[in-house]
PDB file of N, CA and C in Angstrom:
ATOM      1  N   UNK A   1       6.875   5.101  -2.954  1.00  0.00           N
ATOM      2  CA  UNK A   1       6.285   6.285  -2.355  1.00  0.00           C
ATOM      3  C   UNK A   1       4.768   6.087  -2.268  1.00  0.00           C
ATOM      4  N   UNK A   2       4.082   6.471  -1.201  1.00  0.00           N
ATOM      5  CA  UNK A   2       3.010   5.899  -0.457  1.00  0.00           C
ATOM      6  C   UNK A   2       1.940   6.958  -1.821  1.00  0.00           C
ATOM      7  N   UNK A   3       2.568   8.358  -1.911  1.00  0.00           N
ATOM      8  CA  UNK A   3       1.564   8.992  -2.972  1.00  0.00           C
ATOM      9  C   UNK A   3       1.298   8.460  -4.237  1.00  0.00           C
ATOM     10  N   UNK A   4       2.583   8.199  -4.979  1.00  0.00           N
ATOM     11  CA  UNK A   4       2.378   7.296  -5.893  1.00  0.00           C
ATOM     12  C   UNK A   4       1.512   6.251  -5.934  1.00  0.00           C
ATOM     13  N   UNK A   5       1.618   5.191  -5.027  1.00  0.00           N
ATOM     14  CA  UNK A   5       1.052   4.060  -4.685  1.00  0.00           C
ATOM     15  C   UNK A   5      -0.469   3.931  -5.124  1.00  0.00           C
ATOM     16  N   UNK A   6      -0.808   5.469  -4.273  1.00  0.00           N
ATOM     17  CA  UNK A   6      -2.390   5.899  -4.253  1.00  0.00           C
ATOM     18  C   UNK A   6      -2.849   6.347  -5.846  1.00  0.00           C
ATOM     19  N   UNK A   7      -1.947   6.694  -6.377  1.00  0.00           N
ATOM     20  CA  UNK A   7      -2.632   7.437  -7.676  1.00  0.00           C
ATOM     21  C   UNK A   7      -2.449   6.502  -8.403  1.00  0.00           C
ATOM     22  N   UNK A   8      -1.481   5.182  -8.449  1.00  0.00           N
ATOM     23  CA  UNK A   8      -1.816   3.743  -9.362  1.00  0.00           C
ATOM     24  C   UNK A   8      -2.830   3.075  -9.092  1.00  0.00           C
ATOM     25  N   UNK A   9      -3.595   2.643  -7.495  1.00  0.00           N
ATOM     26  CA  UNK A   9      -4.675   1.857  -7.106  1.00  0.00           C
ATOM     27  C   UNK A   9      -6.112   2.705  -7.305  1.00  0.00           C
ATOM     28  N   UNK A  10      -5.582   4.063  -7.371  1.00  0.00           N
ATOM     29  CA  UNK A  10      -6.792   4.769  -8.084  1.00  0.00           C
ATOM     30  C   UNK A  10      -7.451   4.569 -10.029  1.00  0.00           C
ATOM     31  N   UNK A  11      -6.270   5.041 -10.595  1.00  0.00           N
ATOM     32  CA  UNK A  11      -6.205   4.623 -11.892  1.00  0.00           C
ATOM     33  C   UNK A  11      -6.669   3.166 -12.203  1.00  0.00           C
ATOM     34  N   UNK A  12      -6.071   2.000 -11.275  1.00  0.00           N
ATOM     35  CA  UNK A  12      -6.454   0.733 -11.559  1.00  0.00           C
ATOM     36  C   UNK A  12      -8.036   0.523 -11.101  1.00  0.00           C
ATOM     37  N   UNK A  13      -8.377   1.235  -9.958  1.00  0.00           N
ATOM     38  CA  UNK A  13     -10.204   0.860  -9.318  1.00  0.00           C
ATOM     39  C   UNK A  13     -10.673   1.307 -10.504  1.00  0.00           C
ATOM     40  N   UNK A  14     -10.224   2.363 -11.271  1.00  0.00           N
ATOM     41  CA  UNK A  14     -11.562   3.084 -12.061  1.00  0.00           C
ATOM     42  C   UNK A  14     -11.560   1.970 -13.587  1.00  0.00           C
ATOM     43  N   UNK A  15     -10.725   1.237 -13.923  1.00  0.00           N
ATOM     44  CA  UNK A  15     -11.127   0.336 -14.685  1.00  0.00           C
ATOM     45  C   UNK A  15     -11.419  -1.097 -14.563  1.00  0.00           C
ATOM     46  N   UNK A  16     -11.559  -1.229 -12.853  1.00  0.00           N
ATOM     47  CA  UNK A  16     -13.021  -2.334 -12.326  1.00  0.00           C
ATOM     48  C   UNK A  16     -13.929  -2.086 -12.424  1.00  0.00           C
ATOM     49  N   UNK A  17     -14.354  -2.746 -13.692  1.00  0.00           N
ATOM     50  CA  UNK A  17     -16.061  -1.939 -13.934  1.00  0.00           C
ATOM     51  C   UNK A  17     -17.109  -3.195 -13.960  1.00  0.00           C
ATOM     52  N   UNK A  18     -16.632  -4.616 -14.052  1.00  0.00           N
ATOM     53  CA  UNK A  18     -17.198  -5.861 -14.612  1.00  0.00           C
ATOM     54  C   UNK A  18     -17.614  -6.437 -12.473  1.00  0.00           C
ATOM     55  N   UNK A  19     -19.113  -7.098 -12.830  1.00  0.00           N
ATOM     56  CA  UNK A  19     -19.896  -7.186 -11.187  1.00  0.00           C
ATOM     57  C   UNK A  19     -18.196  -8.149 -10.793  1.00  0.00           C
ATOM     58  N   UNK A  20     -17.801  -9.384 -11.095  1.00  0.00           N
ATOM     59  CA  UNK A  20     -17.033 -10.042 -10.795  1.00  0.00           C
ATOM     60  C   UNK A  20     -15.703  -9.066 -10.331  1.00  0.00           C
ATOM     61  N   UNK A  21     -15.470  -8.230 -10.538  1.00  0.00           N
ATOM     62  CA  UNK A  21     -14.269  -7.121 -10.145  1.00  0.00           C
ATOM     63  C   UNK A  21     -14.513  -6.189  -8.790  1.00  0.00           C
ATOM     64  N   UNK A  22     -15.818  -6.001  -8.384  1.00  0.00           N
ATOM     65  CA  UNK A  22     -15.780  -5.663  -7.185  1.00  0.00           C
ATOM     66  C   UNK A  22     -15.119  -5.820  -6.202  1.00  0.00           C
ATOM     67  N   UNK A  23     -15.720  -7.401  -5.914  1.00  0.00           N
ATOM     68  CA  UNK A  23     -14.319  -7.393  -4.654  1.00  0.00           C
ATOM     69  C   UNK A  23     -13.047  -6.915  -4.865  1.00  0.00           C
ATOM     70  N   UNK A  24     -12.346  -7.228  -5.629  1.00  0.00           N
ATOM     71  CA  UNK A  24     -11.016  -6.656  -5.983  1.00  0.00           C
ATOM     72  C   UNK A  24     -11.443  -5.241  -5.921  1.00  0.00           C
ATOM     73  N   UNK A  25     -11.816  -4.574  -6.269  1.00  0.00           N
ATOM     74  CA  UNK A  25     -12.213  -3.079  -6.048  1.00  0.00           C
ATOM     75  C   UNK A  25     -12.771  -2.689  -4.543  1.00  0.00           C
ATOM     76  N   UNK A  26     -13.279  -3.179  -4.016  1.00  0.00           N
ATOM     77  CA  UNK A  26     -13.677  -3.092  -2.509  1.00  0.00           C
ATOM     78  C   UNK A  26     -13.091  -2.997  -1.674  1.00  0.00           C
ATOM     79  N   UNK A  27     -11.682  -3.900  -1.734  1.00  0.00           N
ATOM     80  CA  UNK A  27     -10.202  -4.381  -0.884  1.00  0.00           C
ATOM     81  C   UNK A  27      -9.369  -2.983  -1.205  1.00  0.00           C
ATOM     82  N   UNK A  28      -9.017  -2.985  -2.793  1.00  0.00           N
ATOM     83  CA  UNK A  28      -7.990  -1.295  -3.060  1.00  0.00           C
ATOM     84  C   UNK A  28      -8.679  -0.470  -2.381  1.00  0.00           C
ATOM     85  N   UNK A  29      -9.834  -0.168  -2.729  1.00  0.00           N
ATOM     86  CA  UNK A  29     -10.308   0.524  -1.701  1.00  0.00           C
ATOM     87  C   UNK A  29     -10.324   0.582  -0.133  1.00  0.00           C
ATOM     88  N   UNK A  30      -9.999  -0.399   0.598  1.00  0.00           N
ATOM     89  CA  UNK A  30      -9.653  -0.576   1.854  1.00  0.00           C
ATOM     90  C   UNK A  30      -8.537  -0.445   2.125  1.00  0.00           C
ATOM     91  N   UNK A  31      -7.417  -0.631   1.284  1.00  0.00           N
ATOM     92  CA  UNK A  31      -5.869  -0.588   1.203  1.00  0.00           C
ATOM     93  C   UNK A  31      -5.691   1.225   0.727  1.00  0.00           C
ATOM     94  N   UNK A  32      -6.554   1.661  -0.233  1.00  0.00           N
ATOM     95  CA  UNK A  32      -6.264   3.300  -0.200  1.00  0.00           C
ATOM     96  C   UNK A  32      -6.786   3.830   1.188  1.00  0.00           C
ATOM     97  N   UNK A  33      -7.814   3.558   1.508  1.00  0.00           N
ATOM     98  CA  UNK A  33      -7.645   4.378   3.150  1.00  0.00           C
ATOM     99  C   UNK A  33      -6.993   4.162   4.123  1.00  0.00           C
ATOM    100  N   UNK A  34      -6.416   3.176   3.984  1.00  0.00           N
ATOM    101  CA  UNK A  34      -5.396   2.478   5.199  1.00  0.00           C
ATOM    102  C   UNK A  34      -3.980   3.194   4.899  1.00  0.00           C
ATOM    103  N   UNK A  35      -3.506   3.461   3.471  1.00  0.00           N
ATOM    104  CA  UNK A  35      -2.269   4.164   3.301  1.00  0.00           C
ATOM    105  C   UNK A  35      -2.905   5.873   3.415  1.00  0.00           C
ATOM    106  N   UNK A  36      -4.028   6.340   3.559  1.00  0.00           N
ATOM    107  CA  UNK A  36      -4.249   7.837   3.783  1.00  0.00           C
ATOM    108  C   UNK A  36      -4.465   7.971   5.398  1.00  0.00           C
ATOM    109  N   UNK A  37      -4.378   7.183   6.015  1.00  0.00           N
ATOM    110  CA  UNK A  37      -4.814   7.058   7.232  1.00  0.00           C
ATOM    111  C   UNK A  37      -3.585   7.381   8.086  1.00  0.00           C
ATOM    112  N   UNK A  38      -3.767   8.487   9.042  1.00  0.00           N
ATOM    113  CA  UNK A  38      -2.277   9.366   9.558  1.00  0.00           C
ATOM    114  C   UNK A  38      -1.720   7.519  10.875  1.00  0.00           C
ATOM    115  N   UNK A  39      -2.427   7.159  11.177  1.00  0.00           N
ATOM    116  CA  UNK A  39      -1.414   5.731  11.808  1.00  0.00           C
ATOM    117  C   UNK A  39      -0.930   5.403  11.225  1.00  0.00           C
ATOM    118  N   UNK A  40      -0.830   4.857   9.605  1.00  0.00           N
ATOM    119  CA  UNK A  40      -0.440   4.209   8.500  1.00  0.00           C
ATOM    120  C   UNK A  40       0.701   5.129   8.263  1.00  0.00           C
ATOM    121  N   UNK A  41       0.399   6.589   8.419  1.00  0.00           N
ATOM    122  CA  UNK A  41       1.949   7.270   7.591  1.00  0.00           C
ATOM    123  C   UNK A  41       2.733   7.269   9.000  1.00  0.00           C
ATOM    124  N   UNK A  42       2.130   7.368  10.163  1.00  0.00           N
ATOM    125  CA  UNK A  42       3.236   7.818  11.120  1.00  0.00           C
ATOM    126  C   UNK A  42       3.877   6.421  11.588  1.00  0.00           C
ATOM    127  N   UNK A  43       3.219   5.270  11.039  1.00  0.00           N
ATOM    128  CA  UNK A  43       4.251   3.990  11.565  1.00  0.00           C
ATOM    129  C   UNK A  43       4.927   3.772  10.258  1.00  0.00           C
ATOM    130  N   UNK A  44       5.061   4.322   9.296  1.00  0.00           N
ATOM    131  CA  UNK A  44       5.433   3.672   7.567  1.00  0.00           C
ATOM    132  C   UNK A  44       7.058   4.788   7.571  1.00  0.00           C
ATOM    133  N   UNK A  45       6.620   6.058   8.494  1.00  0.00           N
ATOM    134  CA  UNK A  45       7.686   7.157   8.900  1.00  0.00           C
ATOM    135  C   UNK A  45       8.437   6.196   9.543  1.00  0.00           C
ATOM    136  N   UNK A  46       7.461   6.052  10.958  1.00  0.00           N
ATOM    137  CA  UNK A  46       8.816   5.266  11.419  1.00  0.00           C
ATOM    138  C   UNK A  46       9.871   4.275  11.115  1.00  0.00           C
ATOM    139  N   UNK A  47       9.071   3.368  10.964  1.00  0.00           N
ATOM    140  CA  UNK A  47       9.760   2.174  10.271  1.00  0.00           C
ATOM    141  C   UNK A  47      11.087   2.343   8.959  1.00  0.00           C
ATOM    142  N   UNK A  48      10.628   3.499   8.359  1.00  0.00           N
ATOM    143  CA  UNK A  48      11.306   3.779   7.644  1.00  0.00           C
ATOM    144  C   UNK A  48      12.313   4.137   8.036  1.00  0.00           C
ATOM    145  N   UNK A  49      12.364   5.133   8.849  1.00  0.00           N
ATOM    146  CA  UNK A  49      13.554   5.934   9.665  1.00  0.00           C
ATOM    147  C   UNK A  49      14.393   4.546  10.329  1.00  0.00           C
ATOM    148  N   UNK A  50      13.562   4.089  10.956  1.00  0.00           N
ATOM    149  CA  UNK A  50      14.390   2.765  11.943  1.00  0.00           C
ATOM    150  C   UNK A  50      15.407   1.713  10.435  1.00  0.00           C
ATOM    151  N   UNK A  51      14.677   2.003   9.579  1.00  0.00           N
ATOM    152  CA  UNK A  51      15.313   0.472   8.568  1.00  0.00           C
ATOM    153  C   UNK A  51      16.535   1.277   7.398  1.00  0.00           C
ATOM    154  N   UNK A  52      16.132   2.827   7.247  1.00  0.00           N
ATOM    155  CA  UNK A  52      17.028   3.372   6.292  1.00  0.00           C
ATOM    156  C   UNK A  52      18.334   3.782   7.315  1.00  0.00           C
ATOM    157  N   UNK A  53      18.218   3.916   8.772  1.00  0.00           N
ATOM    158  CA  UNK A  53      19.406   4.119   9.468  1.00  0.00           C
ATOM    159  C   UNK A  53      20.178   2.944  10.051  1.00  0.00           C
ATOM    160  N   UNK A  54      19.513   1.731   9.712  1.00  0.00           N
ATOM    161  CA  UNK A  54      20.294   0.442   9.618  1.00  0.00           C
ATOM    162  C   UNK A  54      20.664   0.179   7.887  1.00  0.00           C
ATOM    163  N   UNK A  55      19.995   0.401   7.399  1.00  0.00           N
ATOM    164  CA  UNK A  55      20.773   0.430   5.771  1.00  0.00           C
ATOM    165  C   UNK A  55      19.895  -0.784   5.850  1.00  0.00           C
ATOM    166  N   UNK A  56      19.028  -1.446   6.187  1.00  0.00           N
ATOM    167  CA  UNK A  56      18.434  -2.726   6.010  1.00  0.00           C
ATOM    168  C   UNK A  56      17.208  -2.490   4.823  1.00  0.00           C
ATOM    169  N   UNK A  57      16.599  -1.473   4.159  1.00  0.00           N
ATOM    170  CA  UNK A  57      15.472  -1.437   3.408  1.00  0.00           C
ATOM    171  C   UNK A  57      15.420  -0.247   3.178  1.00  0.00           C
ATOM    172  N   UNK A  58      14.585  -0.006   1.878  1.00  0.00           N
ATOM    173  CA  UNK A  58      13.902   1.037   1.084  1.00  0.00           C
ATOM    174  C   UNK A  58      12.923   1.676   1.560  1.00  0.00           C
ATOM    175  N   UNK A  59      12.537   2.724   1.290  1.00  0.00           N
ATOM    176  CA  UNK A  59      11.664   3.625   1.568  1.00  0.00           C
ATOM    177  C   UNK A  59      10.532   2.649   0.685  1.00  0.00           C
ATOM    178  N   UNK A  60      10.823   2.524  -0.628  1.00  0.00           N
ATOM    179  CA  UNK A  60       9.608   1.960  -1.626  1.00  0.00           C
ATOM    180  C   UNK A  60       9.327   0.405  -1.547  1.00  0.00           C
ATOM    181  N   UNK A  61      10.502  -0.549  -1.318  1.00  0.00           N
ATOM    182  CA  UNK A  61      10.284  -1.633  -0.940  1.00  0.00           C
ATOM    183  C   UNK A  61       9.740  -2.103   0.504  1.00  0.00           C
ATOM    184  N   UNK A  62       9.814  -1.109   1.538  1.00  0.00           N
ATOM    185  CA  UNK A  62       8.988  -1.034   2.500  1.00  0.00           C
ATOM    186  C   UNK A  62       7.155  -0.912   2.398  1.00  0.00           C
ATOM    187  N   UNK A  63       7.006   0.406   1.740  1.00  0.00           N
ATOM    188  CA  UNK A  63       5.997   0.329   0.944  1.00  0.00           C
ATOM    189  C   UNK A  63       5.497  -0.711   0.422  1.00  0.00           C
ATOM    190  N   UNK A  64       5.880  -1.177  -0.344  1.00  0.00           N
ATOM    191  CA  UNK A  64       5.636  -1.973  -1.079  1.00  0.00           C
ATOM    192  C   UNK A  64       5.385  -3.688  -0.801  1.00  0.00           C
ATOM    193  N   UNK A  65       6.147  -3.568   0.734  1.00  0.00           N
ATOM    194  CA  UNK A  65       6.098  -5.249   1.871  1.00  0.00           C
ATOM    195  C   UNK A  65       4.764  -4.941   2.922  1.00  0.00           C
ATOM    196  N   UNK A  66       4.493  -3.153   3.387  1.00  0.00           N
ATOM    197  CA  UNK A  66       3.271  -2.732   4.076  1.00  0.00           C
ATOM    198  C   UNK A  66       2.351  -3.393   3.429  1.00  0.00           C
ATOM    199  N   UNK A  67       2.198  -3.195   2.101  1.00  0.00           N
ATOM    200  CA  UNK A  67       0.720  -2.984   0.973  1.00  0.00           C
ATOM    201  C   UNK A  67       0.677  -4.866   0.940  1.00  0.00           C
ATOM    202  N   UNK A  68       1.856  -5.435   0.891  1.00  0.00           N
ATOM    203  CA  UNK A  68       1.353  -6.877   0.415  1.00  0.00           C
ATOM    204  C   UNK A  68       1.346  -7.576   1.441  1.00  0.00           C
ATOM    205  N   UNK A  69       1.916  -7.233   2.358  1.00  0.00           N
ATOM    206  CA  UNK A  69       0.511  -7.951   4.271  1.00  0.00           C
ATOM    207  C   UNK A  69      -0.366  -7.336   4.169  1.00  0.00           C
ATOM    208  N   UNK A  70      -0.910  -6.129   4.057  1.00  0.00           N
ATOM    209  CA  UNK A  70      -2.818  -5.631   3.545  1.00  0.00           C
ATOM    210  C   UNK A  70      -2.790  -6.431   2.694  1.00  0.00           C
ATOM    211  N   UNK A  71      -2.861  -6.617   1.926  1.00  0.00           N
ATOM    212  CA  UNK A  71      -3.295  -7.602   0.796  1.00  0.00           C
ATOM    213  C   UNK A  71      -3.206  -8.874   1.018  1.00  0.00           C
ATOM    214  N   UNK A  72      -2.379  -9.236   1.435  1.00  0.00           N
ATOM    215  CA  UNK A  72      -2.076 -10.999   1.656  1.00  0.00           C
ATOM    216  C   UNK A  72      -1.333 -11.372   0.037  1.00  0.00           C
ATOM    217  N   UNK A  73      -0.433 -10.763  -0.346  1.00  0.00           N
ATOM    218  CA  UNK A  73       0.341 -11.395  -1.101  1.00  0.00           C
ATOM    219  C   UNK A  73       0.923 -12.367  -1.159  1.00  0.00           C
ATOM    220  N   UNK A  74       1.056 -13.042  -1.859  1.00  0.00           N
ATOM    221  CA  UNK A  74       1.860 -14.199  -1.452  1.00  0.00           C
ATOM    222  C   UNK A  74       3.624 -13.555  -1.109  1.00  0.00           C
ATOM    223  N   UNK A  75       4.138 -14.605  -0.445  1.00  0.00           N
ATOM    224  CA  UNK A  75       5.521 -13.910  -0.005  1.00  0.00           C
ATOM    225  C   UNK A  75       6.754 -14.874  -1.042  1.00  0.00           C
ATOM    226  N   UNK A  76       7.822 -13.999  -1.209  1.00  0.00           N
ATOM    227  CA  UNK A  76       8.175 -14.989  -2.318  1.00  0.00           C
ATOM    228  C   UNK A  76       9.845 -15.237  -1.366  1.00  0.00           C
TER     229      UNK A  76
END
């Protein structure tokens, strides 16, 4: 859940406090406005709708594949 999401990358920015942690704090921060951002919910809606009425994916593991292409996760 995209709210959730936001109130963990919040909790986690506020204990980047060390100069070397910025960037990492700079990026969540680019990744929290990108999930508050109404394009972000109305394609994360869609997609959702399109993948839970094929039975192909999660509401949260969707989430959760959005956030790690923003990020550049590695893919496993």
């Amino acid at each position: 859940d995209t709210d959730r999401a936001l109130v963990l990358l919040e909790e986690y920015c506020k204990k980047l406090r060390k100069p070397e942690e910025q960037q990492l704090k700079k990026a969540i921060r680019k990744v929290m406005g990108i999930f508050k951002s109404s394009l972000f919910q109305a394609l994360l809606g869609s997609l959702t709708e399109k993948a839970t009425r094929c039975g192909t994916i999660s509401q949260s593991s969707l989430t959760a594949s959005v956030a790690c292409d923003v990020l550049g996760c590695p893919k496993d």
